[in-house]
N, C-alpha and C. Protein backbone atom coordinates (compact mmCIF):
# COMPACT_ATOMS: atom_id res chain seq x y z
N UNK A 1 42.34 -13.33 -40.41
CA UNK A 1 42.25 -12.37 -39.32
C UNK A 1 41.26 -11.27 -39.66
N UNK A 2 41.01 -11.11 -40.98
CA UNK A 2 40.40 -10.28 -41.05
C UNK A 2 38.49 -10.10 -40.94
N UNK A 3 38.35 -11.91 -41.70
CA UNK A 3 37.42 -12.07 -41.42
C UNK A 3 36.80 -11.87 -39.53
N UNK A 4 37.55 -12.47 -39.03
CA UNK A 4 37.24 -12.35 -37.68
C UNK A 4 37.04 -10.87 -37.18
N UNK A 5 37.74 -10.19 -37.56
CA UNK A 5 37.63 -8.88 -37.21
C UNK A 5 35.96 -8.59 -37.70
N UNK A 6 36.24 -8.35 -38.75
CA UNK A 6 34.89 -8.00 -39.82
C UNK A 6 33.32 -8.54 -38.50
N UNK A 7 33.17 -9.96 -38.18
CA UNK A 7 32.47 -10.34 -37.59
C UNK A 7 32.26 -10.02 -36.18
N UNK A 8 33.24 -10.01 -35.89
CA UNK A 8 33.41 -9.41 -34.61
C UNK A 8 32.95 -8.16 -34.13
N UNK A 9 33.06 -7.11 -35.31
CA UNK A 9 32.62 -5.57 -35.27
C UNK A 9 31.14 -5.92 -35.36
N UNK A 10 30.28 -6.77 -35.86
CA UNK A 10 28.87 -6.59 -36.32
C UNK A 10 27.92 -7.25 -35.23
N UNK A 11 28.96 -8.06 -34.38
CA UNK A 11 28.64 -8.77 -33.12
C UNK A 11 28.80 -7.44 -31.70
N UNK A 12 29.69 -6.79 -31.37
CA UNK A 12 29.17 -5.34 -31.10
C UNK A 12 28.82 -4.64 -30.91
N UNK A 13 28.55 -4.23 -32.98
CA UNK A 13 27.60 -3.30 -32.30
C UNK A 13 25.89 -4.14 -32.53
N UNK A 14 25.56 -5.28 -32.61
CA UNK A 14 24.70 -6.25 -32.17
C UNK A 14 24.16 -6.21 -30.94
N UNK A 15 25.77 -6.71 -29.75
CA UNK A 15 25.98 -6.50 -28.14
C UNK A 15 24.81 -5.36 -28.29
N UNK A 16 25.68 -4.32 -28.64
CA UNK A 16 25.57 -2.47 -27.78
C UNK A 16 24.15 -2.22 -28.33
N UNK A 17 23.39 -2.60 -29.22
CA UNK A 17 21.87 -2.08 -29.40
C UNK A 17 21.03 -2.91 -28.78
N UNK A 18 21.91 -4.45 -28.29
CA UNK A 18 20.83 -5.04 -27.58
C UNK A 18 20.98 -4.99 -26.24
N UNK A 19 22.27 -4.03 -25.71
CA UNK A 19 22.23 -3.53 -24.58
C UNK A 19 21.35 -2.21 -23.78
N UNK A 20 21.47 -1.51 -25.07
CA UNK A 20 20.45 -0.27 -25.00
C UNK A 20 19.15 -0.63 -24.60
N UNK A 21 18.40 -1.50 -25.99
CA UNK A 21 17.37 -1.80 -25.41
C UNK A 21 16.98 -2.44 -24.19
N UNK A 22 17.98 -3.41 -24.17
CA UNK A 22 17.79 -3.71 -22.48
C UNK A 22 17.45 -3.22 -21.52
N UNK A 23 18.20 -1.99 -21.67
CA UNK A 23 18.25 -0.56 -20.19
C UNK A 23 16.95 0.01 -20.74
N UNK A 24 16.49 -0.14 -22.06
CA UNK A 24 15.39 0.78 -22.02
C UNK A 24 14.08 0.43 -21.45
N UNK A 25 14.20 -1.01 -21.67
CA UNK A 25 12.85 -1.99 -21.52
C UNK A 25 13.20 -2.47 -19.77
N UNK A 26 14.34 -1.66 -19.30
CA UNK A 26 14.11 -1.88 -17.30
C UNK A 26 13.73 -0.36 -17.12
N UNK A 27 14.27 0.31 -17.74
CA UNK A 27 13.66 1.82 -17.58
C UNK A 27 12.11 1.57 -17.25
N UNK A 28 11.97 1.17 -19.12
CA UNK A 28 10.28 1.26 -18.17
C UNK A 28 9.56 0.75 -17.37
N UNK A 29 10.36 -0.87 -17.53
CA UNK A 29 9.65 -1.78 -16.12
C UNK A 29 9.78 -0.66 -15.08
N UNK A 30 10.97 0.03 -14.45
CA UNK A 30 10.95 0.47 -13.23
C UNK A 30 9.57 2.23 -13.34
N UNK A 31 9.56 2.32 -14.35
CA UNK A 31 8.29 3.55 -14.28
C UNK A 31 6.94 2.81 -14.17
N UNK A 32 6.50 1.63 -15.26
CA UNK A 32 5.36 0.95 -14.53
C UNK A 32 5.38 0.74 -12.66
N UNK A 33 6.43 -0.27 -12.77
CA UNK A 33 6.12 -0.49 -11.27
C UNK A 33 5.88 0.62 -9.96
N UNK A 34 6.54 1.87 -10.63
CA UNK A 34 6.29 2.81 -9.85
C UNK A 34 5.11 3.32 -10.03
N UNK A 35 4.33 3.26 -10.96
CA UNK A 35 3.06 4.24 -11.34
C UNK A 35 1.81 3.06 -10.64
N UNK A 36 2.09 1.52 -10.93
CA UNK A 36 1.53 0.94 -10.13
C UNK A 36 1.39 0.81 -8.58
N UNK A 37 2.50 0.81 -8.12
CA UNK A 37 2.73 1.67 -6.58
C UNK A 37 1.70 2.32 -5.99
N UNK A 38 1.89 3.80 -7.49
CA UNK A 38 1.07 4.56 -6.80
C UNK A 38 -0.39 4.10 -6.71
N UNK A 39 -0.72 3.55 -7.85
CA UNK A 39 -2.36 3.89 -8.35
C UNK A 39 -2.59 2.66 -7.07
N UNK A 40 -1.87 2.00 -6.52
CA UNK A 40 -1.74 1.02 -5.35
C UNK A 40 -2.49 1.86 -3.88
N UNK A 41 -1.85 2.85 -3.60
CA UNK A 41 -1.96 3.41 -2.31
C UNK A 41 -2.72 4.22 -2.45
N UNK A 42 -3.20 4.95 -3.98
CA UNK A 42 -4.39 5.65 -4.30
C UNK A 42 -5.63 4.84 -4.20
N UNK A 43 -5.45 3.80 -4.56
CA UNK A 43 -7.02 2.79 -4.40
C UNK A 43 -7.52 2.20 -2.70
N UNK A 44 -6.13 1.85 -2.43
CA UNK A 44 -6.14 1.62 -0.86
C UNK A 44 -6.79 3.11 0.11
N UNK A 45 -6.15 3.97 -0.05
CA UNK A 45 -6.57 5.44 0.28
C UNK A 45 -8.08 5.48 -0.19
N UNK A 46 -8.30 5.46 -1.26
CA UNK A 46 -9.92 5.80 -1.16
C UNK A 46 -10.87 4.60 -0.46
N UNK A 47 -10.46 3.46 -0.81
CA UNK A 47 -10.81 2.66 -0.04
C UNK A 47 -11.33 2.82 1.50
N UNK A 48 -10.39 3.36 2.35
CA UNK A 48 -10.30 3.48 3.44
C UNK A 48 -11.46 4.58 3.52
N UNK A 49 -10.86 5.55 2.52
CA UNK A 49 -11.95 6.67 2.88
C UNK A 49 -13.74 6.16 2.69
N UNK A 50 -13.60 5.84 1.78
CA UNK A 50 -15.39 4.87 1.15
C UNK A 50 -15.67 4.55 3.04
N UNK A 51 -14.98 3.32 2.87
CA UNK A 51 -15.43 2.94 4.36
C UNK A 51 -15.80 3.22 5.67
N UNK A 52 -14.70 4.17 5.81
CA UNK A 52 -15.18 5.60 6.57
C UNK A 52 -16.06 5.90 6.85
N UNK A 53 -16.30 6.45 5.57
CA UNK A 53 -17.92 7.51 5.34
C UNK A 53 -18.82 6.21 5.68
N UNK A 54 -19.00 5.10 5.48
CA UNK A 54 -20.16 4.21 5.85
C UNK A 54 -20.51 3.94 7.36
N UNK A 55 -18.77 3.44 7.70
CA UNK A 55 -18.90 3.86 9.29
C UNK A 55 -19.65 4.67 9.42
N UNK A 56 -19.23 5.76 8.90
CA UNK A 56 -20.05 7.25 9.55
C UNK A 56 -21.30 7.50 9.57
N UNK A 57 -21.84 6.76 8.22
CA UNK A 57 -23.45 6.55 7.80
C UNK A 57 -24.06 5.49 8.77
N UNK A 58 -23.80 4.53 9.25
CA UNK A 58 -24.42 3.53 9.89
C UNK A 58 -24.29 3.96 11.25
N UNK A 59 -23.34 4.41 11.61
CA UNK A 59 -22.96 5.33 13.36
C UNK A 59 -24.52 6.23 13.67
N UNK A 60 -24.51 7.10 12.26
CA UNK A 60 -25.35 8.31 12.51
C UNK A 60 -26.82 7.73 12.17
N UNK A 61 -27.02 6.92 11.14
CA UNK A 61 -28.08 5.98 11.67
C UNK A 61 -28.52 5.27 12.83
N UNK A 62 -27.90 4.82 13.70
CA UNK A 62 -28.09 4.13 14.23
C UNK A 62 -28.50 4.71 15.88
N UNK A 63 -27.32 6.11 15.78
CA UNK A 63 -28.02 6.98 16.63
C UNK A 63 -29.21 7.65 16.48
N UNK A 64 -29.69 7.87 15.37
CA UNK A 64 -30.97 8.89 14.58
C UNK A 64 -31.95 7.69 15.10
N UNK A 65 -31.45 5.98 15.25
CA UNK A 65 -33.25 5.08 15.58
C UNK A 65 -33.04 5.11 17.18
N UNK A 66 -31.97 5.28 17.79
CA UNK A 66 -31.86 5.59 19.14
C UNK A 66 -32.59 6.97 19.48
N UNK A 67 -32.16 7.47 19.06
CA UNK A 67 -32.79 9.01 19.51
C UNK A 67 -34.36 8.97 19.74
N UNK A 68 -34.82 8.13 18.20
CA UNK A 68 -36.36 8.38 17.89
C UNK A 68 -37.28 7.12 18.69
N UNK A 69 -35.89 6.30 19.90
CA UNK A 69 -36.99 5.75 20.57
C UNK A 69 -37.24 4.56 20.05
N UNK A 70 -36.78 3.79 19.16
CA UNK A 70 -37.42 2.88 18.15
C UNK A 70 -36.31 1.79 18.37
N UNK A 71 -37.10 0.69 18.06
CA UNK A 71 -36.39 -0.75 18.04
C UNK A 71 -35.39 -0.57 17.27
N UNK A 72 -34.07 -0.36 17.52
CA UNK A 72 -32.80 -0.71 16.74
C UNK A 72 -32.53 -2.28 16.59
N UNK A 73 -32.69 -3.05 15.10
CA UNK A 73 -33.03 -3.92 14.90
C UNK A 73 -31.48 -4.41 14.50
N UNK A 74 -30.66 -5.93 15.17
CA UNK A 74 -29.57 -5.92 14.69
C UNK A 74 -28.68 -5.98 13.26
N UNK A 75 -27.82 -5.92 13.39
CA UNK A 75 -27.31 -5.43 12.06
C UNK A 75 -26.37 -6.75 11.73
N UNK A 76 -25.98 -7.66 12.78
CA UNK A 76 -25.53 -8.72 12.41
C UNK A 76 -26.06 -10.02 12.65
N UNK A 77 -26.19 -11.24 11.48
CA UNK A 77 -27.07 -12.65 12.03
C UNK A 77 -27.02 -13.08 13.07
N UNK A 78 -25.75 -13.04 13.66
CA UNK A 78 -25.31 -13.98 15.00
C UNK A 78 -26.51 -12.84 16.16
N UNK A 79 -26.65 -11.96 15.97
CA UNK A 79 -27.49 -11.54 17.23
C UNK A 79 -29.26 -11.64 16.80
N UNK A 80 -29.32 -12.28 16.29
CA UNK A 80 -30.91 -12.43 16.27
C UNK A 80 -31.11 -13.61 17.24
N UNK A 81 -32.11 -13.25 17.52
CA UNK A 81 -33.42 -14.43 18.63
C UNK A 81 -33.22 -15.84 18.15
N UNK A 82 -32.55 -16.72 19.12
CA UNK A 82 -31.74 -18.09 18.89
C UNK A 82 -33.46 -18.62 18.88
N UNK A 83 -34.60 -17.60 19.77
CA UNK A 83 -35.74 -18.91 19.67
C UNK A 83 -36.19 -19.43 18.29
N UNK A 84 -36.27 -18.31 17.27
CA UNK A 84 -36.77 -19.08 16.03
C UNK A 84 -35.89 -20.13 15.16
N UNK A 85 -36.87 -20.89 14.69
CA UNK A 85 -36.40 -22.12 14.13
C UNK A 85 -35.30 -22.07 12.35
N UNK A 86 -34.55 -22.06 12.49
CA UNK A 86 -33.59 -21.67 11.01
C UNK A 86 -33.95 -22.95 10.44
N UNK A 87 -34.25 -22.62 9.07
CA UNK A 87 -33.47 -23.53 8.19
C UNK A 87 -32.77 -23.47 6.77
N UNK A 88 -32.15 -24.44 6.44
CA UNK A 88 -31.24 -23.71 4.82
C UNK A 88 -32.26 -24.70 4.14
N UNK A 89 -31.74 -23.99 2.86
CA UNK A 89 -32.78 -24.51 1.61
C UNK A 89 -33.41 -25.56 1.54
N UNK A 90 -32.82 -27.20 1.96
CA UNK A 90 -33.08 -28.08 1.65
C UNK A 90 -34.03 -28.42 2.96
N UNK A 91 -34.29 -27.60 4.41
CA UNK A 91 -35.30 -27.74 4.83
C UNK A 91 -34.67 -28.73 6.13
N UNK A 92 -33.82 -28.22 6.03
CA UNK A 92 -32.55 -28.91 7.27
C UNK A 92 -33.03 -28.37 8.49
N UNK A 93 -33.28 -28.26 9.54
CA UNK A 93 -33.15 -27.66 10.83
C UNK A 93 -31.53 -27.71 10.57
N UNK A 94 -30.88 -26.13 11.62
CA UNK A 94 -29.55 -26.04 11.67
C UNK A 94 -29.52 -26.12 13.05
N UNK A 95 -30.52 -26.46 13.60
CA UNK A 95 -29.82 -26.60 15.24
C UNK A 95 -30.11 -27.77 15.77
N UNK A 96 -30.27 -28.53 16.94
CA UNK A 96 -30.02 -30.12 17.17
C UNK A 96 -31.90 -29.91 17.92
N UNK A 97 -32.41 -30.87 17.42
CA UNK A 97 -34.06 -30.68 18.75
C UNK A 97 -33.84 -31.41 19.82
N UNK A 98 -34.36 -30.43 20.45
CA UNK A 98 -34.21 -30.85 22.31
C UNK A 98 -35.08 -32.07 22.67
N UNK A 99 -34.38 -32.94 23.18
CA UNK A 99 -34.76 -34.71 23.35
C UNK A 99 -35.24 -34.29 24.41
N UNK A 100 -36.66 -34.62 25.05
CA UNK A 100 -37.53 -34.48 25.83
C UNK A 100 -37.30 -35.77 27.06
């Protein structure tokens, strides 16, 4: 009986320090995940803001070639002049030729 006892006490306090650490090592999981959170909605937030300001840069450009009268030249592929002839590298026509 006694042995058992004896073992039993060292099992314990075994349990109870590997319970501690337990709680300590979710402690900090739960402070990472929170600090990640943040630095989360801090990157998203500037993000938004960056973008913003470009909006804002290309807006005020775009009025500044309006103003001055001048060919505002498009800013996306799909609106360029379907007349010229595309091709990709290998020298493909990308559009079908018109059967006469």
């Amino acid at each position: 009986a006694v042995v058992s006892t004896q073992s039993t006490g060292g099992k314990d306090q075994t349990d109870e320090a590997m319970s501690s650490e337990l709680n300590m090592c979710e402690a900090q999981n739960a402070e990472y995940r929170y600090e990640i959170e943040t630095l989360v909605r801090e990157l998203h937030d500037a993000k938004n803001k960056y973008y913003m300001q470009k909006r804002k840069e290309r807006n005020l450009k775009e009025r500044e070639r309006h103003m001055a009268g001048g060919m505002i030249p498009p800013l996306i592929s799909s609106q360029r002049q379907e007349s010229v002839n595309r091709f990709t590298g290998g020298g493909f026509n990308l559009k079908q030729a018109q059967k006469a």
